[in-house]
C-alpha atoms as a PDB file:
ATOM      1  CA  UNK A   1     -26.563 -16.107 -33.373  1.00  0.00           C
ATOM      2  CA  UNK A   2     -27.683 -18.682 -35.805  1.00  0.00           C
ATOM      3  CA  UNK A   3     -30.914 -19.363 -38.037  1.00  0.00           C
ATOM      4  CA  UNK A   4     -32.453 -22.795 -37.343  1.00  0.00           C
ATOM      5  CA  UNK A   5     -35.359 -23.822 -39.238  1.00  0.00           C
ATOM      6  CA  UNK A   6     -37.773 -20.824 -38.391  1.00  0.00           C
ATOM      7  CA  UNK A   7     -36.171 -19.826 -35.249  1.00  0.00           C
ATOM      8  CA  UNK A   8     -33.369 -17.240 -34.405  1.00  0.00           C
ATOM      9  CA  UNK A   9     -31.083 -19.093 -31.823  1.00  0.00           C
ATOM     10  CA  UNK A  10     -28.916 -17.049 -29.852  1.00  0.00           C
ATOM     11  CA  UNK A  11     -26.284 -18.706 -27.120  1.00  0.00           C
ATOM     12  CA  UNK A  12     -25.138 -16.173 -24.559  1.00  0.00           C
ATOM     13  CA  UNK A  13     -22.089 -16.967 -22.366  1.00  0.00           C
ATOM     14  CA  UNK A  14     -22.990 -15.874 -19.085  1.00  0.00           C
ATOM     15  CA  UNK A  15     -21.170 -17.533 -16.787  1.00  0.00           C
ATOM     16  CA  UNK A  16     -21.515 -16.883 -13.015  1.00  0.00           C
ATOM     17  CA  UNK A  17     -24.574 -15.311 -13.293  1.00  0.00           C
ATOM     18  CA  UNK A  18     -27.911 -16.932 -11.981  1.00  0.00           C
ATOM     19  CA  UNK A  19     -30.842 -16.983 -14.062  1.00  0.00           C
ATOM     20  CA  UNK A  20     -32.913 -14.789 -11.091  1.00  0.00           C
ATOM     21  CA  UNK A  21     -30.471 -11.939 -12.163  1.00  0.00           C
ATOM     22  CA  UNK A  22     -30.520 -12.260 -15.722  1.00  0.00           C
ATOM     23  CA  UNK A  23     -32.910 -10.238 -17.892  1.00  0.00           C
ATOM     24  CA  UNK A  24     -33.690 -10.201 -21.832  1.00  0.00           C
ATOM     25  CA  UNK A  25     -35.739  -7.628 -23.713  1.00  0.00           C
ATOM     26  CA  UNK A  26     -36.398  -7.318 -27.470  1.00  0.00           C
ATOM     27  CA  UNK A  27     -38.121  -4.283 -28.607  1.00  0.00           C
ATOM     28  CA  UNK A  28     -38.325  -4.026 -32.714  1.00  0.00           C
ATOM     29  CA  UNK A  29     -34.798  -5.395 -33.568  1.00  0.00           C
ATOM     30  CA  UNK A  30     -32.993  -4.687 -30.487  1.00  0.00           C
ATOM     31  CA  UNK A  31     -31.974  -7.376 -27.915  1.00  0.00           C
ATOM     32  CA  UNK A  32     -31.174  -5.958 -24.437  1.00  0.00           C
ATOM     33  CA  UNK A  33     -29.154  -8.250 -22.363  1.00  0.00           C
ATOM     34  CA  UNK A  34     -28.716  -6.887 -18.597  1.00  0.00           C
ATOM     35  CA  UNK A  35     -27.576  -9.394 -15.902  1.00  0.00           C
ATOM     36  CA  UNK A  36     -25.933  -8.658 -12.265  1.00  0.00           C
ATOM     37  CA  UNK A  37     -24.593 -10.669  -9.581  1.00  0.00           C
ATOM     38  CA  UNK A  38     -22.837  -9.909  -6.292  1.00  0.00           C
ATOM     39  CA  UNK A  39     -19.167  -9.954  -5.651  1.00  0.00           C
ATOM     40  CA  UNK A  40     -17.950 -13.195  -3.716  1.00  0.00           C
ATOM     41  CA  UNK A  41     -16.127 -12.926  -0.376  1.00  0.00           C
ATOM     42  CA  UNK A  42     -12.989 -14.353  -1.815  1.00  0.00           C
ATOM     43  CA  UNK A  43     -13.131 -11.881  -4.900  1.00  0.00           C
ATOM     44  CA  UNK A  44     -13.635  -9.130  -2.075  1.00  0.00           C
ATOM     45  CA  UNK A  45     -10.430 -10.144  -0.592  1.00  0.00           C
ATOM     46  CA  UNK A  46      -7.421  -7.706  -1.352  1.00  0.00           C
ATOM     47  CA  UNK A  47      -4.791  -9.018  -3.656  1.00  0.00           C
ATOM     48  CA  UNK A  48      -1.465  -8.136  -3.134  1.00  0.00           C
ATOM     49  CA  UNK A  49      -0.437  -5.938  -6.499  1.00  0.00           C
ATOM     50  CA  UNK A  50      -2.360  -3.456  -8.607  1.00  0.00           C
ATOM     51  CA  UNK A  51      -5.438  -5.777 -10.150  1.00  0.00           C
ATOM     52  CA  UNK A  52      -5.277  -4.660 -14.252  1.00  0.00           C
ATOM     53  CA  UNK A  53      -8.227  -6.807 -15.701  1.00  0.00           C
ATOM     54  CA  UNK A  54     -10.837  -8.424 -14.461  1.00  0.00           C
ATOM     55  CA  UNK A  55     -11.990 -11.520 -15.750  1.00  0.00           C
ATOM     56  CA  UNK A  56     -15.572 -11.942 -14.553  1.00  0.00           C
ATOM     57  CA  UNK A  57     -17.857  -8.549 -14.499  1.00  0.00           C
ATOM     58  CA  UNK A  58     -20.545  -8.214 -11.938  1.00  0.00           C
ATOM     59  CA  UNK A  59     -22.719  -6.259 -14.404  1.00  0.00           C
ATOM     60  CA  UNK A  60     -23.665  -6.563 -18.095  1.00  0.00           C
ATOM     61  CA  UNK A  61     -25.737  -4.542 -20.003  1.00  0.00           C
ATOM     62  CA  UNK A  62     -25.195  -5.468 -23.681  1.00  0.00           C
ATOM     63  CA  UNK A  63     -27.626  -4.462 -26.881  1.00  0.00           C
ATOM     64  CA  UNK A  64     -27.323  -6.696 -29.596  1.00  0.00           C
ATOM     65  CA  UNK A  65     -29.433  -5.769 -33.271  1.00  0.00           C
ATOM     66  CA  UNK A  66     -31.351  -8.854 -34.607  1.00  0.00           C
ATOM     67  CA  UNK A  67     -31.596  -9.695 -37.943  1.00  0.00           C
ATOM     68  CA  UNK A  68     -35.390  -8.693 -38.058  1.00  0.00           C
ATOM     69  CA  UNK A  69     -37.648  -6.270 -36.968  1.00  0.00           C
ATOM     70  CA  UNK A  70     -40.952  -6.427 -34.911  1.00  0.00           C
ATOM     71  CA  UNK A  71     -41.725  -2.376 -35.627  1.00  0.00           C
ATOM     72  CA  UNK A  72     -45.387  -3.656 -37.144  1.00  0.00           C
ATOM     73  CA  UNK A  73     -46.799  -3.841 -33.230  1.00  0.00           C
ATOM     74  CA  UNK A  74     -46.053  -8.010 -33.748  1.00  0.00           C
ATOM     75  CA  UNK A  75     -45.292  -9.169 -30.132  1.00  0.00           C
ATOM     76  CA  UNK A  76     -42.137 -11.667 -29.826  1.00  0.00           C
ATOM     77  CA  UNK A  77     -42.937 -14.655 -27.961  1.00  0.00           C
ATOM     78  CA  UNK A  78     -39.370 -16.828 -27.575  1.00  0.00           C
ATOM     79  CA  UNK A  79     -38.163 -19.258 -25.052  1.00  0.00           C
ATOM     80  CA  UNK A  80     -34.917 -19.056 -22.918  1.00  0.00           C
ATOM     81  CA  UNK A  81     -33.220 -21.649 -21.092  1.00  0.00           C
ATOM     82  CA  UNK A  82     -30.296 -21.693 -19.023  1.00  0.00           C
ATOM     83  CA  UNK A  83     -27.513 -24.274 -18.618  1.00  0.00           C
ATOM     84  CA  UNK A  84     -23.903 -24.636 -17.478  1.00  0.00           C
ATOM     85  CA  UNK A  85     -23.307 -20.721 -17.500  1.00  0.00           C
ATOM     86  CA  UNK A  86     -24.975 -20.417 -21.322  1.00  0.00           C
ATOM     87  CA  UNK A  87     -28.542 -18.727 -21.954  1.00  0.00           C
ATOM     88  CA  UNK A  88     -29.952 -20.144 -25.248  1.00  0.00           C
ATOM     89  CA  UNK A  89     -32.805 -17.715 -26.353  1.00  0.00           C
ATOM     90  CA  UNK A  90     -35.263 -19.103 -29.628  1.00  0.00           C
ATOM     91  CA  UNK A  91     -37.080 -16.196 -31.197  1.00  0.00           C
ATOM     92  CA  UNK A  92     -39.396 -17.638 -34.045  1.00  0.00           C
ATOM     93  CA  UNK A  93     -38.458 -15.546 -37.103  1.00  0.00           C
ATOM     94  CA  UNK A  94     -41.478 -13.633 -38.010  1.00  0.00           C
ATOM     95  CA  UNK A  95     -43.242 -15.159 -41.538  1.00  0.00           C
ATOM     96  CA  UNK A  96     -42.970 -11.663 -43.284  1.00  0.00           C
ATOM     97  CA  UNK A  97     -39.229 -11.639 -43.309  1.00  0.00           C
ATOM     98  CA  UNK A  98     -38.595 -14.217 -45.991  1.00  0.00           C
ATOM     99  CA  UNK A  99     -38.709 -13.320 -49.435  1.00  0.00           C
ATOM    100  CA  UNK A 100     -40.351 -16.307 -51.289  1.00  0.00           C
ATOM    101  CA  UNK A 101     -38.401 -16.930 -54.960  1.00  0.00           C
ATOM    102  CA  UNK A 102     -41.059 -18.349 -57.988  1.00  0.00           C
END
């Protein structure tokens, strides 16, 4: 999460997911992240062995807090793209959040 001009950018590594199954929500300063995909046929497969970790989930449902809040009623209007497994979200910061210095 990084500040760029007036805009919040956030880069979310979701890999393996496609952007059909991927969902963002920001309501005051919270960020909901939930994305799901289905299980692969090879991923299905048993392994021989107890499996201990697994590398790639097939949900997530992640909150993250911004570093502003849109509790005034203010609707947030951003953009999201997706690319190569990475969601890039732009959230323009809203004008009453910086403190002006005279």
């Amino acid at each position: 999460m990084i500040e760029e001009k007036n805009d919040l950018v956030v880069r979310i590594d979701l890999s393996g997911f496609t952007k059909e199954n991927i969902n963002l929500r920001i309501v005051e300063d919270i960020l909901t992240i939930n994305a799901k995909r289905e299980e692969k046929q090879e991923e299905q497969e048993k392994h021989i062995g107890t499996q201990y970790y697994r590398q790639r989930p097939l949900h997530i449902n992640r909150k993250v807090v911004l570093p502003f809040s849109t509790s005034d009623g203010e609707k947030v209007v951003g953009t999201a793209t997706y690319g190569n497994g990475v969601v890039t979200l732009r959230i323009p910061i809203p004008k009453s959040s910086y403190i002006p210095i005279t």
